[in-house]
Protein backbone atom coordinates (compact mmCIF):
# COMPACT_ATOMS: atom_id res chain seq x y z
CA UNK A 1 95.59 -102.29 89.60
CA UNK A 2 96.26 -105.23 91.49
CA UNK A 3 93.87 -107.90 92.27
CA UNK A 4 93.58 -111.67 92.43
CA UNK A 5 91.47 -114.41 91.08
CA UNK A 6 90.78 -118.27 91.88
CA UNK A 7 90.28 -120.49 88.83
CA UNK A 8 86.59 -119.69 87.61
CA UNK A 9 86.30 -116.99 89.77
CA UNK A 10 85.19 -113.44 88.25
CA UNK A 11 85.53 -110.01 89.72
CA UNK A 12 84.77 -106.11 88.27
CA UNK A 13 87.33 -103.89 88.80
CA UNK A 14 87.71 -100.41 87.45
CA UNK A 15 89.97 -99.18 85.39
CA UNK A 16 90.94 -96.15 84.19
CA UNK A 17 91.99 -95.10 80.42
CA UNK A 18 92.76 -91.57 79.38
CA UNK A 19 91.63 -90.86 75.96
CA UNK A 20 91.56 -86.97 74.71
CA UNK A 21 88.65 -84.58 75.75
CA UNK A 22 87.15 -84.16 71.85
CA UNK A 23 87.50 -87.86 70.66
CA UNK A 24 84.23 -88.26 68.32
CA UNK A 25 81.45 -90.43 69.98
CA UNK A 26 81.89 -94.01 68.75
CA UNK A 27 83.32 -97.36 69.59
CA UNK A 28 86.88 -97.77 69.80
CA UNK A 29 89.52 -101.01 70.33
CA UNK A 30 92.52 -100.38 72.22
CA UNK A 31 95.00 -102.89 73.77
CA UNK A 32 95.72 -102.50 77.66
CA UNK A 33 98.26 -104.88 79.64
CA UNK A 34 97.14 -106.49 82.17
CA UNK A 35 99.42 -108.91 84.24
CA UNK A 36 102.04 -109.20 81.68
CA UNK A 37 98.97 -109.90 79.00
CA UNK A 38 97.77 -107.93 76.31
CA UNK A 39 93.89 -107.86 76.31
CA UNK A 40 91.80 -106.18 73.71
CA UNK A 41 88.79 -104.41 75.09
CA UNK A 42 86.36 -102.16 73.62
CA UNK A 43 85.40 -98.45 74.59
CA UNK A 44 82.23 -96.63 74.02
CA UNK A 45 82.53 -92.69 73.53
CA UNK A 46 79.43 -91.13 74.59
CA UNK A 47 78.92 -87.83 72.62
CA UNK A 48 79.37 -84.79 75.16
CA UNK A 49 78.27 -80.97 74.31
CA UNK A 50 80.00 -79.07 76.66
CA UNK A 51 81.28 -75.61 76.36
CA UNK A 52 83.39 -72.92 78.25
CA UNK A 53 82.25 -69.10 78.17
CA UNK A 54 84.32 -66.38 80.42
CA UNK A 55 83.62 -63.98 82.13
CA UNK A 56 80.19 -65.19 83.13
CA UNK A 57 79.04 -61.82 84.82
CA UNK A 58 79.62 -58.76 83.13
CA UNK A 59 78.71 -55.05 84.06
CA UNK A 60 77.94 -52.24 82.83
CA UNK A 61 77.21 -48.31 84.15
CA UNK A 62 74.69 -45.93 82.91
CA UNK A 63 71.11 -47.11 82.58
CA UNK A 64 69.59 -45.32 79.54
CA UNK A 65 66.75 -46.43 77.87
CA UNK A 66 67.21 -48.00 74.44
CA UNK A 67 70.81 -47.73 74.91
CA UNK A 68 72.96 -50.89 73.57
CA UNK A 69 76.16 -52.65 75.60
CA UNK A 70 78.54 -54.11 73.87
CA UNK A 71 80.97 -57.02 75.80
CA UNK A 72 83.40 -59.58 74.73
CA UNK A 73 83.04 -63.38 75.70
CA UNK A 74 85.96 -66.03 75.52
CA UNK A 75 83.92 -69.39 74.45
CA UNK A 76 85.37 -72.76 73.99
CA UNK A 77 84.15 -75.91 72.93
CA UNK A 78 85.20 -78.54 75.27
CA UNK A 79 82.86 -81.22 74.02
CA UNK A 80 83.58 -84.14 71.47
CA UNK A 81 80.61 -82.72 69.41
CA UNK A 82 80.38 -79.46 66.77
CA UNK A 83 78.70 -76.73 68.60
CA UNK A 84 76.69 -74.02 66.89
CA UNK A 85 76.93 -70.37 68.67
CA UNK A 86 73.46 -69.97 69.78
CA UNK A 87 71.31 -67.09 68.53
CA UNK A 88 69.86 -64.97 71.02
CA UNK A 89 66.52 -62.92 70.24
CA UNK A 90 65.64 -61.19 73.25
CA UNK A 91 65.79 -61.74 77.31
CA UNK A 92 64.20 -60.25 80.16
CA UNK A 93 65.88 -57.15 82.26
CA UNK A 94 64.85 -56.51 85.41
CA UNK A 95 65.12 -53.43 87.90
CA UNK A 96 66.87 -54.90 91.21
CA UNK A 97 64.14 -54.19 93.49
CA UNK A 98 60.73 -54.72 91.41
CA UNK A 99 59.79 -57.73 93.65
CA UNK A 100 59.88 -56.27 96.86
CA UNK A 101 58.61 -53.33 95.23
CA UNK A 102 55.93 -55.02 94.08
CA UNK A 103 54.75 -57.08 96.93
CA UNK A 104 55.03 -53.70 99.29
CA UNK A 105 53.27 -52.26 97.82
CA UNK A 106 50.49 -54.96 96.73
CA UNK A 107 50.67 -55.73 100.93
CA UNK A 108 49.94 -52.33 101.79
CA UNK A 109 47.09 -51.87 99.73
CA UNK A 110 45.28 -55.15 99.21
CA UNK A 111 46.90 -57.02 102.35
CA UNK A 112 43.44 -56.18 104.80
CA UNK A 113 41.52 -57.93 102.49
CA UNK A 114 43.23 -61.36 102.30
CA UNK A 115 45.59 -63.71 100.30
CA UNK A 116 44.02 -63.62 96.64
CA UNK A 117 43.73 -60.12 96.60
CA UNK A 118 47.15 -59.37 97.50
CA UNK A 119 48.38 -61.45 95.05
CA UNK A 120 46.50 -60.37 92.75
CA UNK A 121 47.70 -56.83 93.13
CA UNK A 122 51.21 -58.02 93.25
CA UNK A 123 51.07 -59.70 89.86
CA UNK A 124 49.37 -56.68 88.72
CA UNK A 125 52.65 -54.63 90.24
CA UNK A 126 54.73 -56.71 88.34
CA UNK A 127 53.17 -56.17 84.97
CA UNK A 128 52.87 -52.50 85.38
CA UNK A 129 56.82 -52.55 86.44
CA UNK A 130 58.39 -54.90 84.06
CA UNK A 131 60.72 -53.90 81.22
CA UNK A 132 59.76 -54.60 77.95
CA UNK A 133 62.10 -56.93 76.17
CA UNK A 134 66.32 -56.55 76.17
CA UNK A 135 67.42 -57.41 72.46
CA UNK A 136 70.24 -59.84 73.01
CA UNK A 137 72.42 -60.13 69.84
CA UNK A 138 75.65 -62.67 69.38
CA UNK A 139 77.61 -61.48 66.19
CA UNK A 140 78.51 -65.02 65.73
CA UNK A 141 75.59 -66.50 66.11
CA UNK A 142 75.10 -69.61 63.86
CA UNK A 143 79.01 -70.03 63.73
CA UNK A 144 79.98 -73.52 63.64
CA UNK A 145 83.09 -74.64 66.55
CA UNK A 146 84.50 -77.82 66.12
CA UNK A 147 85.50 -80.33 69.32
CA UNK A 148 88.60 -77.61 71.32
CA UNK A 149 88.03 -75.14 68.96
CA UNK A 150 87.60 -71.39 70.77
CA UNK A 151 86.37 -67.96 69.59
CA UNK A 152 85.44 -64.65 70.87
CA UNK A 153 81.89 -63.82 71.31
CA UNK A 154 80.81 -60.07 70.97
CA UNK A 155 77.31 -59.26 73.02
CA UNK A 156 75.10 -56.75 72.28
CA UNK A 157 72.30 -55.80 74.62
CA UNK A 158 69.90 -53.47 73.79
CA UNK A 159 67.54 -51.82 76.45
CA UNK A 160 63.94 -50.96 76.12
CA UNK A 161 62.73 -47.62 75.95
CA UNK A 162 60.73 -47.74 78.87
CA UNK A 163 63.77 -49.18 81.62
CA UNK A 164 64.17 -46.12 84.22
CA UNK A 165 67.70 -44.52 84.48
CA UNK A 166 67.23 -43.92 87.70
CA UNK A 167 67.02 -48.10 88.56
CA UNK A 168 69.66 -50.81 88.58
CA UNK A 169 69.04 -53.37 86.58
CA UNK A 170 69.82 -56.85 85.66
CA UNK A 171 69.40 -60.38 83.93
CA UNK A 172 70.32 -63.86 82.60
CA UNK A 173 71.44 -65.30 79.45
CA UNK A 174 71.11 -69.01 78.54
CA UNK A 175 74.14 -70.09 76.48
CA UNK A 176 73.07 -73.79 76.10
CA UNK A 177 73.91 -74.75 79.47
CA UNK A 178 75.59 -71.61 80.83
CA UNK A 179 74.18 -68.84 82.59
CA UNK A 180 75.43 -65.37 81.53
CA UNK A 181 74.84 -62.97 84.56
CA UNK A 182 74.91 -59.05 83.41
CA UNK A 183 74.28 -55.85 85.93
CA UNK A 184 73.70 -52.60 84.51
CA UNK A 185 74.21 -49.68 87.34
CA UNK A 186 72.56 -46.49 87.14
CA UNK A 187 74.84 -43.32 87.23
């Protein structure tokens, strides 16, 4: 940092000053030299939830209704905060193709007679197409991680009864604010 002043003068310059990744939010003194001086300043740590999960996309073969999938999730907590492992009721599985399924089909039926009805007929397509609820279960859910701590997560996704085994399928998970892609191929 290198910079000069005239008497009375004043300037902002930035200035960089590591401190680690999970210091707790708060205000904090530290001493930093600055030509040959000592000067006292103060820092303000903003809190920060952040976390790490790997993979983020898993797979899985064999579509079978009411079936459950089991996978294994590395998750970190990288922020300066305690984080508590999310639980996870239920999510939404869909078959790869129900939306251009759906508006084919609602365009080759309802398309002659204009905009509304054809998308009315689509959202009706939709309905009649869409899974019923995945149950989503994290073993650990309600664990407490503290700042850098890690853990293993163990999924469990459980498919509806009425998914077809013929279809692929897939969906998202929100863990806080990751997105936790999984496929499920049929045989």
């Amino acid at each position: 940092l290198i910079t000069s002043l005239q008497p009375g003068e004043g300037k902002m310059q930035r200035i960089t000053h590591k401190i680690s990744p999970d210091t707790p939010p708060g205000t904090y003194e530290s001493i930093l030299h600055i030509g040959g001086a000592e000067k006292k300043v103060k820092m303000i740590v903003q809190p920060n939830i952040q976390i790490d999960v790997t993979p983020l996309t898993i797979h899985f073969t064999g579509v079978i209704p009411g079936e459950s999938y089991y996978a294994q999730l590395s998750f970190t907590n990288s922020g300066n905060l305690p984080f508590k492992v999310p639980d996870i009721k239920h999510v939404n599985t869909f078959d790869e193709d129900y939306l251009c399924r759906a508006l084919s089909i609602a365009i080759r039926e309802k398309g002659s007679e204009g905009f509304s009805a054809t998308l009315d007929d689509f959202t009706k397509n939709i309905n009649k197409d869409m899974a019923d609820w995945t149950i989503a279960k994290l073993e650990e859910s309600g664990k407490i991680l503290q700042p850098g701590e890690s853990t293993q997560l163990h999924l469990t996704l459980t498919l509806p009864k009425n998914v077809d085994s013929n279809k692929d399928y897939f969906g998202t998970i929100r863990l806080w604010n990751k997105t936790l892609s999984y496929n499920i191929k049929s045989f």
